[in-house]
C-alpha atoms as a PDB file:
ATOM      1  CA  UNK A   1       3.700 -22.637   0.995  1.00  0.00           C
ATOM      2  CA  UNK A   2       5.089 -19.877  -1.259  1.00  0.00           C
ATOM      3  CA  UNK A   3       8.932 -20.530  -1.027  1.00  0.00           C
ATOM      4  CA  UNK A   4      11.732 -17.580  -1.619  1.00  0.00           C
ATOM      5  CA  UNK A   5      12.954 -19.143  -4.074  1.00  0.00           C
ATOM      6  CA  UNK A   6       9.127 -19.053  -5.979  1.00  0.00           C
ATOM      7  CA  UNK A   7       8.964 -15.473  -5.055  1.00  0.00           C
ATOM      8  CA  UNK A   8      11.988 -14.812  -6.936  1.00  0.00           C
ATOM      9  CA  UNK A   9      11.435 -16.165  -9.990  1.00  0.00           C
ATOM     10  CA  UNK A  10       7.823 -14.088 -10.042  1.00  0.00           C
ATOM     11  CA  UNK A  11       9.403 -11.260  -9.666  1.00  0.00           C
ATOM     12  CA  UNK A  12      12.730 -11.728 -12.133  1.00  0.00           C
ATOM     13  CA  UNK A  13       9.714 -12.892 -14.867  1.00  0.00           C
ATOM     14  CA  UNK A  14       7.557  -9.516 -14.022  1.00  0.00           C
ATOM     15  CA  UNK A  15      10.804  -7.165 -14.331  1.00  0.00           C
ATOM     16  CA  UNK A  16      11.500  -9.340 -17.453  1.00  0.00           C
ATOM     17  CA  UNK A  17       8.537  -8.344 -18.844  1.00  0.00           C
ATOM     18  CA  UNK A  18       8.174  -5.649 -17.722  1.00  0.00           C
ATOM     19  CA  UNK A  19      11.858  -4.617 -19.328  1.00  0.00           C
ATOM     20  CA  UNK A  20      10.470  -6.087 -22.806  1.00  0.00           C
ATOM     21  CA  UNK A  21       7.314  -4.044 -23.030  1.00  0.00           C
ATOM     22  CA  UNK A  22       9.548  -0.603 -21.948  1.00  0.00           C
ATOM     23  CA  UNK A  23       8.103  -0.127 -18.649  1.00  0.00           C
ATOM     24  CA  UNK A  24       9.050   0.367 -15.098  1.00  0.00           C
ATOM     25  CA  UNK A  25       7.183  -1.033 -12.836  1.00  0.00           C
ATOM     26  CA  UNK A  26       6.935  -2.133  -8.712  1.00  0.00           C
ATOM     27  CA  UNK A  27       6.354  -6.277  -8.625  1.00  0.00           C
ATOM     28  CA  UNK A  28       5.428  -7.116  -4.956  1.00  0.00           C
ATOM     29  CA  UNK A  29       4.654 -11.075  -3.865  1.00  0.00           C
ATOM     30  CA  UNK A  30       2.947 -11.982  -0.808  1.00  0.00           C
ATOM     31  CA  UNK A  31       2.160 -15.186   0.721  1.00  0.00           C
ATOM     32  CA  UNK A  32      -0.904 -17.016   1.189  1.00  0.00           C
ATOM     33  CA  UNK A  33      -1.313 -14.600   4.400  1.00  0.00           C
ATOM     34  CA  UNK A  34      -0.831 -11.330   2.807  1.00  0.00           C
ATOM     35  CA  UNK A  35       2.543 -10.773   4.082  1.00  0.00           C
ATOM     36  CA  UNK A  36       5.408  -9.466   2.065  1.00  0.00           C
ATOM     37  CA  UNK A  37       7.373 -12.092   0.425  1.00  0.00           C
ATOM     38  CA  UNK A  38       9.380 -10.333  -2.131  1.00  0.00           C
ATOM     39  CA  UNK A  39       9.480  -6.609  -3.841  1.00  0.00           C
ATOM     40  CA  UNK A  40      11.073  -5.095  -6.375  1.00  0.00           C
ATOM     41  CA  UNK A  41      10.691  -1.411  -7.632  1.00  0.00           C
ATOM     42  CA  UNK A  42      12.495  -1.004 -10.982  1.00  0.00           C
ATOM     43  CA  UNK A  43      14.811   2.293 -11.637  1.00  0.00           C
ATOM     44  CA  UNK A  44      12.167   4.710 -12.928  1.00  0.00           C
ATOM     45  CA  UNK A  45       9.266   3.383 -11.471  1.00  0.00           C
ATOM     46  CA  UNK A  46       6.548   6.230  -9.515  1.00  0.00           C
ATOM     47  CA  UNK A  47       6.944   5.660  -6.204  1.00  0.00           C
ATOM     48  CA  UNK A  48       2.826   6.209  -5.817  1.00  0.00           C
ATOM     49  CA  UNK A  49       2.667   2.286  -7.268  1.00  0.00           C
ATOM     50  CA  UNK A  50       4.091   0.948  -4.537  1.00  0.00           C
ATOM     51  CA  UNK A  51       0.911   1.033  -2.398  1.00  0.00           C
ATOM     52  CA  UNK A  52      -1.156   0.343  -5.565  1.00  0.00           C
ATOM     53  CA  UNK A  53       1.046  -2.700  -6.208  1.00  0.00           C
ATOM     54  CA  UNK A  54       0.758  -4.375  -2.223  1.00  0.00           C
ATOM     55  CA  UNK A  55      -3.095  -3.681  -2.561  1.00  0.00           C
ATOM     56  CA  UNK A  56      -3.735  -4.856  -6.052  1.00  0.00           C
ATOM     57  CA  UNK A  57      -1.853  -8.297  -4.364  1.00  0.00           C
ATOM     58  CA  UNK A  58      -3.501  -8.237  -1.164  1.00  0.00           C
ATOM     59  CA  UNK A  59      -6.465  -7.797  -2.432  1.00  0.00           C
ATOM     60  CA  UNK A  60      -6.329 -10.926  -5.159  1.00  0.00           C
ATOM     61  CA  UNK A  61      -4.708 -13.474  -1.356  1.00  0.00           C
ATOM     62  CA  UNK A  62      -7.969 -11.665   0.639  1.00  0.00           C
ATOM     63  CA  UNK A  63     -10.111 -12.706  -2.136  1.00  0.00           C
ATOM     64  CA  UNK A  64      -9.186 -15.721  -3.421  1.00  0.00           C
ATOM     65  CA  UNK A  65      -9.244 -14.574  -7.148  1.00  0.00           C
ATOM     66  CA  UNK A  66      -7.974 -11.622  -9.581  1.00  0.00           C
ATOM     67  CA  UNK A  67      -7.854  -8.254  -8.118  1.00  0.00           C
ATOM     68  CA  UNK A  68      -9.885  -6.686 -11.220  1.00  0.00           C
ATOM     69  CA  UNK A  69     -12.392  -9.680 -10.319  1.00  0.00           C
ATOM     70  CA  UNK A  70     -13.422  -7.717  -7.235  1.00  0.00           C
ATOM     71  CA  UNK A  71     -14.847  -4.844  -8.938  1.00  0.00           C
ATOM     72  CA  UNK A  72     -18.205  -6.753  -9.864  1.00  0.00           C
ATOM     73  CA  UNK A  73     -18.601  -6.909  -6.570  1.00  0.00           C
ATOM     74  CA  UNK A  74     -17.585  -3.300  -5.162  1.00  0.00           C
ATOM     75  CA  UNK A  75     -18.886  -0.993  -8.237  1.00  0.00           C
ATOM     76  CA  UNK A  76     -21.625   1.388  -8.261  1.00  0.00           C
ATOM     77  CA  UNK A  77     -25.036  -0.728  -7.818  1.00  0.00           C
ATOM     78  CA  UNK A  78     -22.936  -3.888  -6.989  1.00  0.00           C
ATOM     79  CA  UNK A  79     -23.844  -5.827  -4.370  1.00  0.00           C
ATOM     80  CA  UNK A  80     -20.886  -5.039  -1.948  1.00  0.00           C
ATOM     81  CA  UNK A  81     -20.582  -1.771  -2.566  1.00  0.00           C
ATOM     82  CA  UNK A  82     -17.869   0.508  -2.017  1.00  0.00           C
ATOM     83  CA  UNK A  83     -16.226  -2.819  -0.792  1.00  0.00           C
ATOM     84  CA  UNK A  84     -12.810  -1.669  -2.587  1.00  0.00           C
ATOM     85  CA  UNK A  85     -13.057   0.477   1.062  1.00  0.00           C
ATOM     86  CA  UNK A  86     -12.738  -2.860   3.328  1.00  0.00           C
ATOM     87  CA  UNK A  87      -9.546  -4.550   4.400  1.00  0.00           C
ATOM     88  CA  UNK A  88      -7.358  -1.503   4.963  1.00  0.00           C
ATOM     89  CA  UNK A  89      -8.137  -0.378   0.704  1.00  0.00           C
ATOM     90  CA  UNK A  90      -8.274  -3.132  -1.717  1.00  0.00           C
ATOM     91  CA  UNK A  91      -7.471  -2.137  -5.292  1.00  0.00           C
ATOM     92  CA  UNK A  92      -9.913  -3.896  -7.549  1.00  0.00           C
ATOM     93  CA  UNK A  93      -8.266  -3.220 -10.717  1.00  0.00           C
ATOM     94  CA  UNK A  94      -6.174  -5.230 -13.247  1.00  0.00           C
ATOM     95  CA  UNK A  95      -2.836  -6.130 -11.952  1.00  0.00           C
ATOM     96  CA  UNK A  96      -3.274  -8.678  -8.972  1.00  0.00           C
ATOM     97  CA  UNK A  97      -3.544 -12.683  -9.399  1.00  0.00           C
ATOM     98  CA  UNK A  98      -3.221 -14.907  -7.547  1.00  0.00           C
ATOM     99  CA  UNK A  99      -0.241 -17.703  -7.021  1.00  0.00           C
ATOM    100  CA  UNK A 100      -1.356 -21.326  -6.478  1.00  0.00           C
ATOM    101  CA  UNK A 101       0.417 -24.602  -6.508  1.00  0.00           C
ATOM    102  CA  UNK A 102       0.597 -27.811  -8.501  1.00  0.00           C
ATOM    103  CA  UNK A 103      -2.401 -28.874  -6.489  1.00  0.00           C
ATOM    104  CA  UNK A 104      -4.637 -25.648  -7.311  1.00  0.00           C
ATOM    105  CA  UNK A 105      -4.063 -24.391  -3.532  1.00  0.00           C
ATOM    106  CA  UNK A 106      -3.372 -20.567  -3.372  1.00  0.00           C
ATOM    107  CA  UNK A 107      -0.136 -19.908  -2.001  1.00  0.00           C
ATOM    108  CA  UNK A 108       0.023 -15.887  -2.527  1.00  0.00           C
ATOM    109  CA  UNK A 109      -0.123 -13.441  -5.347  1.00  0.00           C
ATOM    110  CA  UNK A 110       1.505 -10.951  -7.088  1.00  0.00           C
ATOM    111  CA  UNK A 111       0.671  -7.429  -7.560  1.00  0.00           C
ATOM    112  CA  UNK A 112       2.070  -5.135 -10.053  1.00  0.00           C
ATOM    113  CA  UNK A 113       1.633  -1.535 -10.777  1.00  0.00           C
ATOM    114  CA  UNK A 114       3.321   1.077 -12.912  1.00  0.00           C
ATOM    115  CA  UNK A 115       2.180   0.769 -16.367  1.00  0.00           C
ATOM    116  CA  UNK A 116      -1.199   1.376 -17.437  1.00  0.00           C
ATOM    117  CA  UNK A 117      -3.575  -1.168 -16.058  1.00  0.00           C
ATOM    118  CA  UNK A 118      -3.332  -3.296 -19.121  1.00  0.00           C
ATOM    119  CA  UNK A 119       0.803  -3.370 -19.220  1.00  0.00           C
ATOM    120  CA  UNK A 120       0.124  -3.745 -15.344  1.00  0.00           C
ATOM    121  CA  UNK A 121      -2.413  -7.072 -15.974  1.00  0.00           C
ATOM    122  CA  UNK A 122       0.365  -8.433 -18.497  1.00  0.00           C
ATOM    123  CA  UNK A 123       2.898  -8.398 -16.643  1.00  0.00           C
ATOM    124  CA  UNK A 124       1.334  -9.554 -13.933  1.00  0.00           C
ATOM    125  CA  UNK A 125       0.241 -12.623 -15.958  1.00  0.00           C
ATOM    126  CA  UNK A 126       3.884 -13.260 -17.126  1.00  0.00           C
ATOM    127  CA  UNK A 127       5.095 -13.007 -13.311  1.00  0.00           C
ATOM    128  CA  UNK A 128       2.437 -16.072 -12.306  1.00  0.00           C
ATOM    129  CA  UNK A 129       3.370 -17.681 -15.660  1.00  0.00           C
ATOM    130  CA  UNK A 130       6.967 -18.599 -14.318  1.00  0.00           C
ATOM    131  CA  UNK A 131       5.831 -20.674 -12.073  1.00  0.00           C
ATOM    132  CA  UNK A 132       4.800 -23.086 -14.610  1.00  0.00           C
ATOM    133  CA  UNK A 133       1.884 -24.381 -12.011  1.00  0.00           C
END
């Protein structure tokens, strides 16, 4: 189970990063059932990432895996697709990973968005990083 406390420290290490690499950016955690555990939407950040930021992380708990991971199966000729349509929207881009324990069980994810999708992916890596798991 994906404590508060956990949540926190995601999000304090994505707005760390996030701060170092000059970009504001929305950092939203959910738990193992998709449901909003923490969020954070730095001063300056578009307020269009939000959604972007809740799908890229619901997308990585629905799937099991990272949200750009998705994309092999919901591109063009894929064999799911137009699958990124499913679930309410998924956003199968860089940004979404998901959280898992000291045992290797998933216990949420984190989605970030407000950078370009490669600021969005690295700070998104930094975020899961803090949990030293």
């Amino acid at each position: 189970m994906l404590s508060l406390n956990q949540a926190k420290t995601v999000i304090a290490a994505g707005e760390a990063k996030a701060t170092v690499i000059g970009v504001p950016v929305i950092v939203a955690v959910l738990d193992a059932g998709a449901h909003l555990k923490a969020f954070s939407r730095m001063d300056g950040a578009v307020l269009g990432s939000i959604d972007i930021a809740l799908r890229k992380a619901r997308t990585a708990v629905l799937f099991e895996t990272s949200s750009e991971a998705v994309w092999d199966y919901c591109k063009p000729g894929a064999p799911a697709h137009a699958l990124e349509f499913s679930n309410g929207g998924l956003a199968p881009f860089a940004g979404g990973i998901p959280l898992r324990d000291t045992a290797g069980a998933m216990i949420g994810a984190v989605g970030v968005s407000g950078g370009a999708v490669a600021q969005d992916l690295e700070i998104a890596e930094a975020a899961v990083a803090a949990l030293g798991v």
